[in-house]
C-alpha atoms as a PDB file:
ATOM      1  CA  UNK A   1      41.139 -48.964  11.409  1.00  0.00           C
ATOM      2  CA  UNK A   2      43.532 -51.992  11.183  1.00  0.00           C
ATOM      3  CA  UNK A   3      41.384 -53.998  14.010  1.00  0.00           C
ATOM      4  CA  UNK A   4      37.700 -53.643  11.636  1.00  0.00           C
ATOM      5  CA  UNK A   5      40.512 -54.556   8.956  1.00  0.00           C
ATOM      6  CA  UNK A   6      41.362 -57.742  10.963  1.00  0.00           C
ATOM      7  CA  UNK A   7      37.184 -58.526  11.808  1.00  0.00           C
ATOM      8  CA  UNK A   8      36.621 -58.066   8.452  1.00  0.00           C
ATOM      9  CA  UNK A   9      38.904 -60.692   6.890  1.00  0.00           C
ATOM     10  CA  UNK A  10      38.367 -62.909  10.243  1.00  0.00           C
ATOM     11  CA  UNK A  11      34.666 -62.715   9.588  1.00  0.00           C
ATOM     12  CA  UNK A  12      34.755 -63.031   5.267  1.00  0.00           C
ATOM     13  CA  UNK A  13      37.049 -66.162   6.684  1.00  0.00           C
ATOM     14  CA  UNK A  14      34.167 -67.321   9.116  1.00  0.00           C
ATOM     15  CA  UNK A  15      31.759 -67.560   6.214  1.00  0.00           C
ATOM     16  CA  UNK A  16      34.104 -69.125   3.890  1.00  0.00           C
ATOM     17  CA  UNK A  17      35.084 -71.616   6.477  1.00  0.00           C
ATOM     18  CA  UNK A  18      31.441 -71.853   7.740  1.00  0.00           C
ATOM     19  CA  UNK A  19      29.974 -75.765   7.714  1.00  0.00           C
ATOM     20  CA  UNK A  20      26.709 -75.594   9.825  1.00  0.00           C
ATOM     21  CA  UNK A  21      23.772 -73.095   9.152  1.00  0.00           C
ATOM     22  CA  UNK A  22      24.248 -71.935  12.365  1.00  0.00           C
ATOM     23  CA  UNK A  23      28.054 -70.785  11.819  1.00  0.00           C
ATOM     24  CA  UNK A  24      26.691 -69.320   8.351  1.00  0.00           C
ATOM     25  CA  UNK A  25      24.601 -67.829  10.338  1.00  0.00           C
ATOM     26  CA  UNK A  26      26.874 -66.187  13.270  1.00  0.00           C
ATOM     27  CA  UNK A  27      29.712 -65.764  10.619  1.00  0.00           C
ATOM     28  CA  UNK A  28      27.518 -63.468   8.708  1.00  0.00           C
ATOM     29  CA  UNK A  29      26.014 -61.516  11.813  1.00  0.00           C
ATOM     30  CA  UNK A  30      29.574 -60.973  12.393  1.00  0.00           C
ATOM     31  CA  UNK A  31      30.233 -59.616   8.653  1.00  0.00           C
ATOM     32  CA  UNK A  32      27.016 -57.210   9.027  1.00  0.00           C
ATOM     33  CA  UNK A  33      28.198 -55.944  12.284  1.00  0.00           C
ATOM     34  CA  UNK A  34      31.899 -55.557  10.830  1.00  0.00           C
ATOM     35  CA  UNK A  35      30.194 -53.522   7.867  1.00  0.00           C
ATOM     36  CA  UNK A  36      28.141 -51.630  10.046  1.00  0.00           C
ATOM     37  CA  UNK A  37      31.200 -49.900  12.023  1.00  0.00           C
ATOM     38  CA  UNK A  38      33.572 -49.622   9.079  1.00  0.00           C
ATOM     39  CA  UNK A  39      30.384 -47.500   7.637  1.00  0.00           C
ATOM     40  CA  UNK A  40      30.249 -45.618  10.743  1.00  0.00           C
ATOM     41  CA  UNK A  41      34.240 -45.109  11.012  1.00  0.00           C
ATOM     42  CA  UNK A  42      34.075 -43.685   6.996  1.00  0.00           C
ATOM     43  CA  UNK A  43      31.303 -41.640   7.804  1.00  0.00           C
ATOM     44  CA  UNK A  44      32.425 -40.077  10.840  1.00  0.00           C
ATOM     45  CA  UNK A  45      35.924 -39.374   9.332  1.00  0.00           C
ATOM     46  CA  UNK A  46      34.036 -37.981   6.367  1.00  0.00           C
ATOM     47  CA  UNK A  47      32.202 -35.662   9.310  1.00  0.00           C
ATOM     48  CA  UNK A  48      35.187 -34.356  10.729  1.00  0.00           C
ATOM     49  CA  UNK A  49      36.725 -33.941   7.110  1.00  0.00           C
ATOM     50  CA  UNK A  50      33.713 -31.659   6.311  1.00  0.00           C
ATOM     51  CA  UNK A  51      33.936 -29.953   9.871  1.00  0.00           C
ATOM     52  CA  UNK A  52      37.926 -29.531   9.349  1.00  0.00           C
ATOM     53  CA  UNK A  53      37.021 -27.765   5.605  1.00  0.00           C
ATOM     54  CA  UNK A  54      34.201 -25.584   6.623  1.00  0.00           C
ATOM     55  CA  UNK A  55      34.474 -21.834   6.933  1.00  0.00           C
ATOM     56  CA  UNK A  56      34.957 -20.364  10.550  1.00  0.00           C
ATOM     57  CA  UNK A  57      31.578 -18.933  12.117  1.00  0.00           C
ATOM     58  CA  UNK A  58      31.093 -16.546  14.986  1.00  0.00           C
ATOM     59  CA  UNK A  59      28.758 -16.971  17.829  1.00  0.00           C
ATOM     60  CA  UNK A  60      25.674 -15.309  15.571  1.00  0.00           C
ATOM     61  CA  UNK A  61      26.765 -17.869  13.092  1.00  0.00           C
ATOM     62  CA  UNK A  62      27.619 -14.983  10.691  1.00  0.00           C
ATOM     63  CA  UNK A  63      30.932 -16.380   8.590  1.00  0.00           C
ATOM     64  CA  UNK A  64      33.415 -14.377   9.561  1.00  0.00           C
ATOM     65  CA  UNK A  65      34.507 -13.355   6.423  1.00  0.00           C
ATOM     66  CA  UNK A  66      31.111 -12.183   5.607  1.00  0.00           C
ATOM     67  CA  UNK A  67      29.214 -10.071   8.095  1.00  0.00           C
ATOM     68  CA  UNK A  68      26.742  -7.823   7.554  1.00  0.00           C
ATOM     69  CA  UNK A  69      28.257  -4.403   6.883  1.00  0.00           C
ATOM     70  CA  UNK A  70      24.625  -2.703   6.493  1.00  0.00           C
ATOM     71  CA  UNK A  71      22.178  -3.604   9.037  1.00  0.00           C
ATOM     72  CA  UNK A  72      18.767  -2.476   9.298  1.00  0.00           C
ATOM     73  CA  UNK A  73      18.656   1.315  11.771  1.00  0.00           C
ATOM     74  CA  UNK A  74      15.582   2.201  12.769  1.00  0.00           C
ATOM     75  CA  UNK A  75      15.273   6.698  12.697  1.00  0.00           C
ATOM     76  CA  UNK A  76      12.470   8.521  13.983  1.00  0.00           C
ATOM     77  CA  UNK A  77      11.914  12.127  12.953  1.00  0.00           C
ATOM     78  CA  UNK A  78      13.770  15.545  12.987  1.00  0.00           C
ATOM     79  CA  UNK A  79      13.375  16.994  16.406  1.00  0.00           C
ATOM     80  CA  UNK A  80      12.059  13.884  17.586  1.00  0.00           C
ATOM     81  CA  UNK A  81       8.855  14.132  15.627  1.00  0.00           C
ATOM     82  CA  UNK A  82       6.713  11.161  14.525  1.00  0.00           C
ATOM     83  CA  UNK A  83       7.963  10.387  10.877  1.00  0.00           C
ATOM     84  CA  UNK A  84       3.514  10.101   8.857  1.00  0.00           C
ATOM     85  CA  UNK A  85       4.614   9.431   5.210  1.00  0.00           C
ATOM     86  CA  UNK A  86       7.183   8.329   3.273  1.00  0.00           C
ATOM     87  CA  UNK A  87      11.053   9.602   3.453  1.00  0.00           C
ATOM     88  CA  UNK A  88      13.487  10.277   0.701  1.00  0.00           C
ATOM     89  CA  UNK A  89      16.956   8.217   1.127  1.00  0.00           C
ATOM     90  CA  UNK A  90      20.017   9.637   0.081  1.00  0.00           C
ATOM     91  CA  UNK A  91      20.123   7.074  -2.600  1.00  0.00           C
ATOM     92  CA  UNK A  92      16.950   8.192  -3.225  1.00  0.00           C
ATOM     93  CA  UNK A  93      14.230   5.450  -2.621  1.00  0.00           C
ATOM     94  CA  UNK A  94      11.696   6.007  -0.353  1.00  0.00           C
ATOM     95  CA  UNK A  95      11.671   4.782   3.211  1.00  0.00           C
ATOM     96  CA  UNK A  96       7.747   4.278   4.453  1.00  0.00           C
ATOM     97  CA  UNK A  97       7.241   4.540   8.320  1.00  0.00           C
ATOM     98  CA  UNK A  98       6.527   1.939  10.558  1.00  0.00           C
ATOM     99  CA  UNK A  99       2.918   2.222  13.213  1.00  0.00           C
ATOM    100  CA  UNK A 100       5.928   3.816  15.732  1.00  0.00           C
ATOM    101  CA  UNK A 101       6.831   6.505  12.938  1.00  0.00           C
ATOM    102  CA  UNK A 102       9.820   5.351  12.468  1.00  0.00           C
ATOM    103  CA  UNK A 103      11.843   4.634   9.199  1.00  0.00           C
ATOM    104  CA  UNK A 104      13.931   1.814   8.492  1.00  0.00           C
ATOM    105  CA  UNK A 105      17.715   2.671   7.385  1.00  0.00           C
ATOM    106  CA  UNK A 106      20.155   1.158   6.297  1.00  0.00           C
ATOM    107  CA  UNK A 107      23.483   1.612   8.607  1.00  0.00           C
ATOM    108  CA  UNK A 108      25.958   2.716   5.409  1.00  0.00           C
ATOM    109  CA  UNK A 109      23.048   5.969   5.480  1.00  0.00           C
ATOM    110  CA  UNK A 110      23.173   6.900   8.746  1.00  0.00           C
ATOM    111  CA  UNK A 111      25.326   9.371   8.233  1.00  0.00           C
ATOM    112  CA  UNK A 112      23.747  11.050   6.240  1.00  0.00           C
ATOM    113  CA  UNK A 113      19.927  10.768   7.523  1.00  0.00           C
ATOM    114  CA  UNK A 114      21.608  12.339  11.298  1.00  0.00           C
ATOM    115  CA  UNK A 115      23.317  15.617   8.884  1.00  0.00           C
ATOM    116  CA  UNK A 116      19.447  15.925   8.192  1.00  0.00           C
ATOM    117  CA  UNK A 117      18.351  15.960  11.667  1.00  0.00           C
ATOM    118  CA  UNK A 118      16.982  12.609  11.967  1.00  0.00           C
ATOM    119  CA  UNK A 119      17.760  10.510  15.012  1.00  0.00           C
ATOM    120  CA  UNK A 120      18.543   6.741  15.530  1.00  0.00           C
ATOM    121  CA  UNK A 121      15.422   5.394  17.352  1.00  0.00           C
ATOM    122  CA  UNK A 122      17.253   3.507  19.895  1.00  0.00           C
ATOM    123  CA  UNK A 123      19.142   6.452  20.927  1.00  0.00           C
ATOM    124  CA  UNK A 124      16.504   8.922  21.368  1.00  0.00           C
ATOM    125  CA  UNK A 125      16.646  10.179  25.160  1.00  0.00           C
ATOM    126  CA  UNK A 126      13.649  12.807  26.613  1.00  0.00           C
ATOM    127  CA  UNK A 127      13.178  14.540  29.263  1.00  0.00           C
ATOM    128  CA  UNK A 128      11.166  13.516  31.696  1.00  0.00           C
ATOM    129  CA  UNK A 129      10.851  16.659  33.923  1.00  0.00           C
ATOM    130  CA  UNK A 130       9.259  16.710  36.999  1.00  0.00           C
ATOM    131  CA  UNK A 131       6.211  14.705  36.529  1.00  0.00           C
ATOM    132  CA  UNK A 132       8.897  11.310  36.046  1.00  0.00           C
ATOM    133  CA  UNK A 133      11.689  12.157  38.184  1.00  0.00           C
ATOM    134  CA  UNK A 134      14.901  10.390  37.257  1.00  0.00           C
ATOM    135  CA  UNK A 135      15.691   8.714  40.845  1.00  0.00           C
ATOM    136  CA  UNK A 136      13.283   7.261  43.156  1.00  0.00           C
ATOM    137  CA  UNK A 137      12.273   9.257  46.457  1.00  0.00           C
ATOM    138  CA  UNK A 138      14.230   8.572  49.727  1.00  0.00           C
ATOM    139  CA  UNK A 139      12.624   6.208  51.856  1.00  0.00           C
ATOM    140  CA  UNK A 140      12.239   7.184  55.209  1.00  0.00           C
ATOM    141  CA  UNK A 141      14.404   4.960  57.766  1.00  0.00           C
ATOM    142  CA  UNK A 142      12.012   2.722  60.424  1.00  0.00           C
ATOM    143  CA  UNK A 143      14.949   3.205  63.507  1.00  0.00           C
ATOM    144  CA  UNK A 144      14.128   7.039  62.761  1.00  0.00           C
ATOM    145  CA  UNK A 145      11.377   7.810  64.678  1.00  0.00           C
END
């Protein structure tokens, strides 16, 4: 900061000094351009100063300090049955179903909604049998035959 200090006075000299327009002229382009970083030097320092006092963030951009305990958990049905009308919470407000059939939970009732049979949606597995087989068929060798 000392050397804008130093253009500063040189240039507030300049214009003091100046005898010509044209030295009025180049002493104050000098001033302007003097102002013009010290502006940018306080502002950036008043940048960092904000950056340096701000909370810490995680890569979501969450604050750290204050995630979200109780997401949204999307349930589907007891027995993996399509949910068709509205579902009593444990707090007891009413949970309508989504076109899927699903309901949407929150996470802190989870708990509770599995101990009455329902499942998370995103963890509902089925069988596929033998129509869908799990693993694709062997495929026959070319050197084979």
């Amino acid at each position: 900061m000392i050397p804008l200090q130093h253009r500063a006075r040189a240039a507030m000299a300049a214009i003091d000094d100046a005898k010509t327009p044209f030295q009025k002229h180049a002493a104050r382009q000098e001033g302007l351009s003097v102002k013009a970083d010290l502006e940018k030097q306080i502002s950036d320092d008043k940048a960092v100063a904000a950056f340096k006092a701000a909370k810490p963030q995680s890569m979501a951009g969450v604050y750290k300090d204050d995630t979200v305990r109780d997401h949204p958990v999307f349930m589907t049905g007891p027995a993996e049955t399509r949910i068709t009308g509205p579902v009593k919470l444990p707090n007891g407000s009413l949970a309508a179903p989504n076109p899927q059939g699903q309901i949407v939970v929150p996470a802190s009732m989870v708990p509770a909604m599995m101990a009455r049979g329902y499942f998370r949606a995103n963890s509902v597995i089925t069988a596929l049998g033998e129509k869908y087989p799990m693993s694709d068929p062997p495929i026959p060798n070319g050197d084979a035959a």
